[in-house]
C-alpha atoms as a PDB file:
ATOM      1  CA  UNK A   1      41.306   3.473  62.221  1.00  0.00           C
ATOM      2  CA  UNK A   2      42.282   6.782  61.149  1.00  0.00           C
ATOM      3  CA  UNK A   3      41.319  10.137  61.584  1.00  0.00           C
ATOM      4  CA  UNK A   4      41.527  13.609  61.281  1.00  0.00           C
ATOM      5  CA  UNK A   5      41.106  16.313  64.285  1.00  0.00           C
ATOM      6  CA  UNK A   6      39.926  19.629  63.525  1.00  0.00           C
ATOM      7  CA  UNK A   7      38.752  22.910  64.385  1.00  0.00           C
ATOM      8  CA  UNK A   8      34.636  22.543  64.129  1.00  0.00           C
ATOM      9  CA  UNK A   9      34.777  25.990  62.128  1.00  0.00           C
ATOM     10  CA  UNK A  10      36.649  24.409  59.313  1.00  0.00           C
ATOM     11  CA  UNK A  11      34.596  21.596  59.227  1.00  0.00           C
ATOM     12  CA  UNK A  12      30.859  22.647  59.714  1.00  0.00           C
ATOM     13  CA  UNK A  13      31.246  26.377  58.149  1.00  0.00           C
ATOM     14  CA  UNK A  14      34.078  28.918  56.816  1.00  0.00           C
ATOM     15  CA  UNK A  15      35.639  26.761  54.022  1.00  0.00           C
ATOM     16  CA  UNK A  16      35.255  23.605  52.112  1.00  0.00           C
ATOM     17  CA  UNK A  17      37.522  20.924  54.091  1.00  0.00           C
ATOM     18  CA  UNK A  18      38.446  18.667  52.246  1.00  0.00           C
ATOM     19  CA  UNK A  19      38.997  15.555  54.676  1.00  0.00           C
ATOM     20  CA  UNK A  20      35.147  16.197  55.785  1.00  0.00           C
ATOM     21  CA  UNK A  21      33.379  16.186  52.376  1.00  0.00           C
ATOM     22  CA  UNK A  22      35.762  13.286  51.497  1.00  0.00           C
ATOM     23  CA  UNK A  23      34.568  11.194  54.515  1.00  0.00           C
ATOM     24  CA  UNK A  24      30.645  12.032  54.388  1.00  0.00           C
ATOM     25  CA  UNK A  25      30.600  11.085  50.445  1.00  0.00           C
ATOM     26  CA  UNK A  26      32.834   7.843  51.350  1.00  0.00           C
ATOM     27  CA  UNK A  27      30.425   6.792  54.068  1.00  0.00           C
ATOM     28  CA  UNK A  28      27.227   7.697  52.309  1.00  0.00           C
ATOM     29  CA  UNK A  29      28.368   5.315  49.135  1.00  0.00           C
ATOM     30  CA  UNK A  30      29.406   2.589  51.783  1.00  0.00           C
ATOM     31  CA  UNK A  31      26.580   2.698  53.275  1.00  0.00           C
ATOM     32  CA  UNK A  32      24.105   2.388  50.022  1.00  0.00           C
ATOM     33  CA  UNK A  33      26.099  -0.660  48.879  1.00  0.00           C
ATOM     34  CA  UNK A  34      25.312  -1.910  52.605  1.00  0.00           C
ATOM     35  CA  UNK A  35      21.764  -1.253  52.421  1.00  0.00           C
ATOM     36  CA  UNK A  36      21.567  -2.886  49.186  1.00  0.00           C
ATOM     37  CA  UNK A  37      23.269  -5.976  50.340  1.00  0.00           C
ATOM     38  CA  UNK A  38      21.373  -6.170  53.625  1.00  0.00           C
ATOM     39  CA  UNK A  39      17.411  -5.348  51.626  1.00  0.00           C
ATOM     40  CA  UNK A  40      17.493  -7.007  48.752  1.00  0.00           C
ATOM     41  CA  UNK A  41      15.902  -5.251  46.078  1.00  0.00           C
ATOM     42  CA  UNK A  42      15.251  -2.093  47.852  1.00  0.00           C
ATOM     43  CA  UNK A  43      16.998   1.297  46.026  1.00  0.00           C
ATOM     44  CA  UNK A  44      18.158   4.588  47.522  1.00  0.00           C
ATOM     45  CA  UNK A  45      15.339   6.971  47.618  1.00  0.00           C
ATOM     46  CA  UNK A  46      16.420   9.724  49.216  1.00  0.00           C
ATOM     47  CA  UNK A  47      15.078  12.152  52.101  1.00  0.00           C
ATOM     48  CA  UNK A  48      11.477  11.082  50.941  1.00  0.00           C
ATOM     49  CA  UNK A  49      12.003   7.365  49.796  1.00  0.00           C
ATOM     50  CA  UNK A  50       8.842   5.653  47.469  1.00  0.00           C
ATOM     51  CA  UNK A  51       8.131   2.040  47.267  1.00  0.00           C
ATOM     52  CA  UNK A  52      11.243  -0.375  46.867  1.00  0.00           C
ATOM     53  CA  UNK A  53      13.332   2.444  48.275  1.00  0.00           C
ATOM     54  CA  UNK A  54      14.770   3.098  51.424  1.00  0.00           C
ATOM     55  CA  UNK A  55      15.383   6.703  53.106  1.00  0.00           C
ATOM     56  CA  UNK A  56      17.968   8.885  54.462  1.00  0.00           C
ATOM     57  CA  UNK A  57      18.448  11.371  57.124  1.00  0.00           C
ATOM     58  CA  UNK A  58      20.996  12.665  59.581  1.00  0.00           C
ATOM     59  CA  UNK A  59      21.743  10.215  62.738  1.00  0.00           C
ATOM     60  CA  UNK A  60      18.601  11.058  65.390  1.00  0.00           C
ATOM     61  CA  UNK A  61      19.149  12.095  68.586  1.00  0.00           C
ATOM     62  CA  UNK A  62      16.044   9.347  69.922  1.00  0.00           C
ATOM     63  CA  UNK A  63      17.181   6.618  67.471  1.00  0.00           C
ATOM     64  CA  UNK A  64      20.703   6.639  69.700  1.00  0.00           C
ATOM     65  CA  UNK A  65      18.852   5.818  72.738  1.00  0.00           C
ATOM     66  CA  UNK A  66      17.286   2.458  71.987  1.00  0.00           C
ATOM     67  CA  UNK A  67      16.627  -1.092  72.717  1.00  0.00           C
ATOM     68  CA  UNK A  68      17.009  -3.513  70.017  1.00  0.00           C
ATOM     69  CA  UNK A  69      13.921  -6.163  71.327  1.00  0.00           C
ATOM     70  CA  UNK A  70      12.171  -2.741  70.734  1.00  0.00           C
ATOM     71  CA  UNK A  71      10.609  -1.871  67.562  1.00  0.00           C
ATOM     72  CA  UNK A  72       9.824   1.769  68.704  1.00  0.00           C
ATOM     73  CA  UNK A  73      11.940   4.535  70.430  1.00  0.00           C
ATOM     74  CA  UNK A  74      12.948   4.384  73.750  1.00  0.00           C
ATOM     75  CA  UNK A  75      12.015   8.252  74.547  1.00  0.00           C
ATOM     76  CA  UNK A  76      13.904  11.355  74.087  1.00  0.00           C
ATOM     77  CA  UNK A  77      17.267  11.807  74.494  1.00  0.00           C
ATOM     78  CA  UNK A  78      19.857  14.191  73.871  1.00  0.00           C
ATOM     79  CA  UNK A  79      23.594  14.959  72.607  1.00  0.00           C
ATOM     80  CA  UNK A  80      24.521  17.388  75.482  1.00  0.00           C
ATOM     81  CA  UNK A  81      25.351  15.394  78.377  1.00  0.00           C
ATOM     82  CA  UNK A  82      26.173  16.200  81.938  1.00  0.00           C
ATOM     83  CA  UNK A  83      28.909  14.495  82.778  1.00  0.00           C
ATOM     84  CA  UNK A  84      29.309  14.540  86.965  1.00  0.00           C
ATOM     85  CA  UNK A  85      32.639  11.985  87.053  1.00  0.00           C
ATOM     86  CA  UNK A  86      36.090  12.194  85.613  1.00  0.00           C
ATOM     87  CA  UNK A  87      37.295   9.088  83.602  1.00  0.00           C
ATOM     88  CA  UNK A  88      35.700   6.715  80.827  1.00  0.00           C
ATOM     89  CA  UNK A  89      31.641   7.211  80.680  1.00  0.00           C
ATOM     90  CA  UNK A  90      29.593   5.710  77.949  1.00  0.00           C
ATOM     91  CA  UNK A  91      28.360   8.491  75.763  1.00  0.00           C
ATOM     92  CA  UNK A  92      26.098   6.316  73.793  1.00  0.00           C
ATOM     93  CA  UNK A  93      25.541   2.673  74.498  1.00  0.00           C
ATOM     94  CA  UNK A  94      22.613   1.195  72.242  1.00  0.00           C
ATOM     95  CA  UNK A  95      21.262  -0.949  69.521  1.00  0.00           C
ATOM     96  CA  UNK A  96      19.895  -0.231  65.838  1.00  0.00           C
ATOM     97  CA  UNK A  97      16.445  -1.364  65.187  1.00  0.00           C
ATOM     98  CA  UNK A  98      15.479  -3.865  62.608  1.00  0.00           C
ATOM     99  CA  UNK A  99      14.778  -1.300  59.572  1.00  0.00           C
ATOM    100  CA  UNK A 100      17.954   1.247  60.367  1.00  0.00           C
ATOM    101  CA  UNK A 101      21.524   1.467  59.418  1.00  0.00           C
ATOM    102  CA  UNK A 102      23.994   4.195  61.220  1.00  0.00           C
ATOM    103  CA  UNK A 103      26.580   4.982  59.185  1.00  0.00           C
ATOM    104  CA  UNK A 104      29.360   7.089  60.906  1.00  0.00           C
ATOM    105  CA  UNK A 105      31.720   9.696  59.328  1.00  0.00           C
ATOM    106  CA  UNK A 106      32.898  11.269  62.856  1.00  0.00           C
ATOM    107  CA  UNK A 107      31.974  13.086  65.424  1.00  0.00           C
ATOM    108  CA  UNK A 108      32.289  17.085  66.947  1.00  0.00           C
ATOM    109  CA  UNK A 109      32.050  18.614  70.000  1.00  0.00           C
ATOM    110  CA  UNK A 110      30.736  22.206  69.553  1.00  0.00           C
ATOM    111  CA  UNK A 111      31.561  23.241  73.022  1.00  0.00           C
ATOM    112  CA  UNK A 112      33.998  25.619  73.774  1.00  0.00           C
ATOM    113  CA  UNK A 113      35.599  23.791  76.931  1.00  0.00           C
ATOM    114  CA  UNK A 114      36.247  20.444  75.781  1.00  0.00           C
ATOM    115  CA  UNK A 115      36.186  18.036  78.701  1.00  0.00           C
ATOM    116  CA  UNK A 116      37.011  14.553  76.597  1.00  0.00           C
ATOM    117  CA  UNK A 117      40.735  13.426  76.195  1.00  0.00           C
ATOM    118  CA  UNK A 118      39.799   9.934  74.810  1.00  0.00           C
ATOM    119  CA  UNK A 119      37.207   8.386  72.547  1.00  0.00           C
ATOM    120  CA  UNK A 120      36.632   4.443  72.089  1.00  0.00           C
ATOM    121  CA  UNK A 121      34.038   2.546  69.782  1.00  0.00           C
ATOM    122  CA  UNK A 122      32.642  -0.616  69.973  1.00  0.00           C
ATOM    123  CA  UNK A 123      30.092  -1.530  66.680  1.00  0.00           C
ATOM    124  CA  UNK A 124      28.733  -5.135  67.196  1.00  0.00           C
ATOM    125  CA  UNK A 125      31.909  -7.314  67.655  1.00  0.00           C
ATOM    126  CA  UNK A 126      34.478  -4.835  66.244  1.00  0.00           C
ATOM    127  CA  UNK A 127      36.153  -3.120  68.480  1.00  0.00           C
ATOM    128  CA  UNK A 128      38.141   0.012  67.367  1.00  0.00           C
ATOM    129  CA  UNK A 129      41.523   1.613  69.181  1.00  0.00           C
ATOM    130  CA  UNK A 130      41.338   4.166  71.254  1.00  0.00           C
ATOM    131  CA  UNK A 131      41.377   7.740  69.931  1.00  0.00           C
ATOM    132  CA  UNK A 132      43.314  10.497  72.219  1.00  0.00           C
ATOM    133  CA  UNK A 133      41.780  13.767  71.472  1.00  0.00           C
ATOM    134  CA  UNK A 134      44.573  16.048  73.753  1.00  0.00           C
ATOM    135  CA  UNK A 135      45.241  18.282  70.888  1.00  0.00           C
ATOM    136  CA  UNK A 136      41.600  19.415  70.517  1.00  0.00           C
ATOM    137  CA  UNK A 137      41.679  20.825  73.840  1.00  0.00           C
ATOM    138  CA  UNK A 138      43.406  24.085  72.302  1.00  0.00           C
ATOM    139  CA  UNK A 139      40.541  24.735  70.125  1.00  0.00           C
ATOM    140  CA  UNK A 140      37.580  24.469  71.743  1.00  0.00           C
ATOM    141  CA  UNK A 141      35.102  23.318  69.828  1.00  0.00           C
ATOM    142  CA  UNK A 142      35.969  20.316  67.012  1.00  0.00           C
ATOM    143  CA  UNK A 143      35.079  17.744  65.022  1.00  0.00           C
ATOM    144  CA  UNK A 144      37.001  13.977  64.799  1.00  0.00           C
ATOM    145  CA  UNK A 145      36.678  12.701  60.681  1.00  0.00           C
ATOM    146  CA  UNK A 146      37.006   9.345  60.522  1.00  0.00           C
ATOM    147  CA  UNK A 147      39.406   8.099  57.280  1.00  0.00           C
ATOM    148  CA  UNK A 148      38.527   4.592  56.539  1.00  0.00           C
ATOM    149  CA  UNK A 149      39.805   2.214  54.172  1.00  0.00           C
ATOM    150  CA  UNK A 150      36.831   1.154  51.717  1.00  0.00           C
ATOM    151  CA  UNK A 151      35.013  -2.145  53.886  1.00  0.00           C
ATOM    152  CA  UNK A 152      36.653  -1.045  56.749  1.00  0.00           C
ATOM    153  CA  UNK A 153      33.620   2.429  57.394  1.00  0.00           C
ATOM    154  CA  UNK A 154      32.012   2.847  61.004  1.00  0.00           C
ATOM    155  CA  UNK A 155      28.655   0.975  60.132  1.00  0.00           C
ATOM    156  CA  UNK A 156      26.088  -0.346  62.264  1.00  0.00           C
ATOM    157  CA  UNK A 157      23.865  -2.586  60.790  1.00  0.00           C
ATOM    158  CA  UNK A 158      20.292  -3.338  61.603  1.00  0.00           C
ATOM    159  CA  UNK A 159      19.997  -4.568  65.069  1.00  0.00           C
ATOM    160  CA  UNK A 160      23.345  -4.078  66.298  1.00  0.00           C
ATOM    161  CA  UNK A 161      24.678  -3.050  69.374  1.00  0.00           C
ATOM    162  CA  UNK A 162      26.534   0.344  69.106  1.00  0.00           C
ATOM    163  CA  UNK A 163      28.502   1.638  72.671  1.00  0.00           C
ATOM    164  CA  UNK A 164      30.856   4.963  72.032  1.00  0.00           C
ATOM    165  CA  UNK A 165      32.552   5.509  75.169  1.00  0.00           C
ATOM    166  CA  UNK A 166      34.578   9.005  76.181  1.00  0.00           C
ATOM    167  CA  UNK A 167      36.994   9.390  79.004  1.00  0.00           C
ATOM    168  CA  UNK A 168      36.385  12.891  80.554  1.00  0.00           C
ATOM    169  CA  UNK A 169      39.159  14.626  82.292  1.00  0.00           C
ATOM    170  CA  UNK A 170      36.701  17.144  84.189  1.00  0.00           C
ATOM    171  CA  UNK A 171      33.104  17.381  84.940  1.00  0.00           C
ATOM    172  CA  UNK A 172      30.372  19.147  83.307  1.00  0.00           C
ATOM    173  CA  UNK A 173      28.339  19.753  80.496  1.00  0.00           C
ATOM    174  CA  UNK A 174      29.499  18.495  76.981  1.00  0.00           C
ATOM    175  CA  UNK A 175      27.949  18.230  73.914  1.00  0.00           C
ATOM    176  CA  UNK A 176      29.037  15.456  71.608  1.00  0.00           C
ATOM    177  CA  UNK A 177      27.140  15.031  68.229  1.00  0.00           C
ATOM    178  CA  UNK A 178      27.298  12.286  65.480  1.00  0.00           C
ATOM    179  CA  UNK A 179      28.387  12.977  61.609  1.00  0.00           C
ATOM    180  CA  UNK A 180      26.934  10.598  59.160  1.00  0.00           C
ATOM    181  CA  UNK A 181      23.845   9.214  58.383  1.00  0.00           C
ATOM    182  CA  UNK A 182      20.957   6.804  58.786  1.00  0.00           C
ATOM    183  CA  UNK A 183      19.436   5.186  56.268  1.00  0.00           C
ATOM    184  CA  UNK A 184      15.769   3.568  57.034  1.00  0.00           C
ATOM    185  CA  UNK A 185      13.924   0.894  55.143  1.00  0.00           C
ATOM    186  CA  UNK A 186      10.098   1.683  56.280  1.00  0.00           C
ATOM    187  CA  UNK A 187       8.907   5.738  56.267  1.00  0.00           C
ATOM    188  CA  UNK A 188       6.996   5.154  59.213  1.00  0.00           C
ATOM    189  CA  UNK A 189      10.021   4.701  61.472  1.00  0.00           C
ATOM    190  CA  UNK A 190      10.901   8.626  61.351  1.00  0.00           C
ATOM    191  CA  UNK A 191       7.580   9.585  60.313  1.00  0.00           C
ATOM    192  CA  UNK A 192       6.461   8.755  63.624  1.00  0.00           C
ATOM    193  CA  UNK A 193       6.710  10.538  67.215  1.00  0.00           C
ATOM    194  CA  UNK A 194       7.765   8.926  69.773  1.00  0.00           C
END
């Protein structure tokens, strides 16, 4: 896997950047030709999908926190997480539900005191090498963009497991957010409170 590290003003605000766009678009079309593969006969449809199509919206805070025997969300949850021991924590460990694809182009910590040295995924069966994030700690807050071959994207399929794990070096609050997308088959599933 590669990546880029970068100050999260770059990427979420004062200029285009370049390696950001470039992953988001990437991931987006790798994730279509997914979906299209996995629901046969079902189209892109966009934020407000019709019949045949499937939807897409940024990666949910309560879809992260889930069960796959479950069909519904597992409650609220949240990116922000108080983290009260040094070394590796899981800062998301959970499965995709039937209808729902992640799709993931990186993540940022918008922060100012960043407390994670090292990042490691695990999507399914594939397990990814670890990322060290020391030179982020000079900027504050950041953003990782992940730089994928074509087939080789961070995708988790319907039902899958997904655990993200981060190995703090100091205790406290840190907020770690996902960049990318999820794409739904059925309305209802972010129509729908939990």
């Amino acid at each position: 896997m590669s990546f880029v590290i970068a100050p999260l003003r770059l990427v979420k605000g004062e200029n285009n950047f370049g390696p950001y766009e470039d992953a988001m678009r990437s991931v987006q079309d790798a994730a279509f030709r997914r979906a299209a593969e996995i629901w046969t006969g079902v189209t892109p449809g966009g934020v407000y999908p019709g019949d045949g199509q499937f939807g897409i919206c940024p990666l949910r805070q309560n879809e992260m926190a889930n069960d796959v025997s479950s069909t519904t969300l597992s409650g609220s949850y949240q990116f922000r997480k108080n983290v009260t021991a040094t070394g590796w924590r899981a800062m998301f460990n959970y499965s995709t539900r039937k209808d729902v694809l992640h799709a993931f182009a990186g993540f940022a910590v918008s922060d100012e005191v960043t407390r994670i040295l090292q990042m490691r995924f695990e999507i399914g069966d594939r397990i990814y090498p670890i990322i060290d994030l020391h030179e982020a700690k000079a900027w504050g807050s950041f953003a990782i963009i992940f730089k994928e071959d074509a087939g080789k994207e961070l995708i988790a399929e319907p039902e899958t497991r997904v655990l993200i794990r981060a190995y703090f070096d100091t205790t406290g609050y840190q907020t770690l957010f996902p960049l990318g997308f999820q794409l739904y088959r059925r309305k209802d599933l972010v129509i729908t409170e939990p």
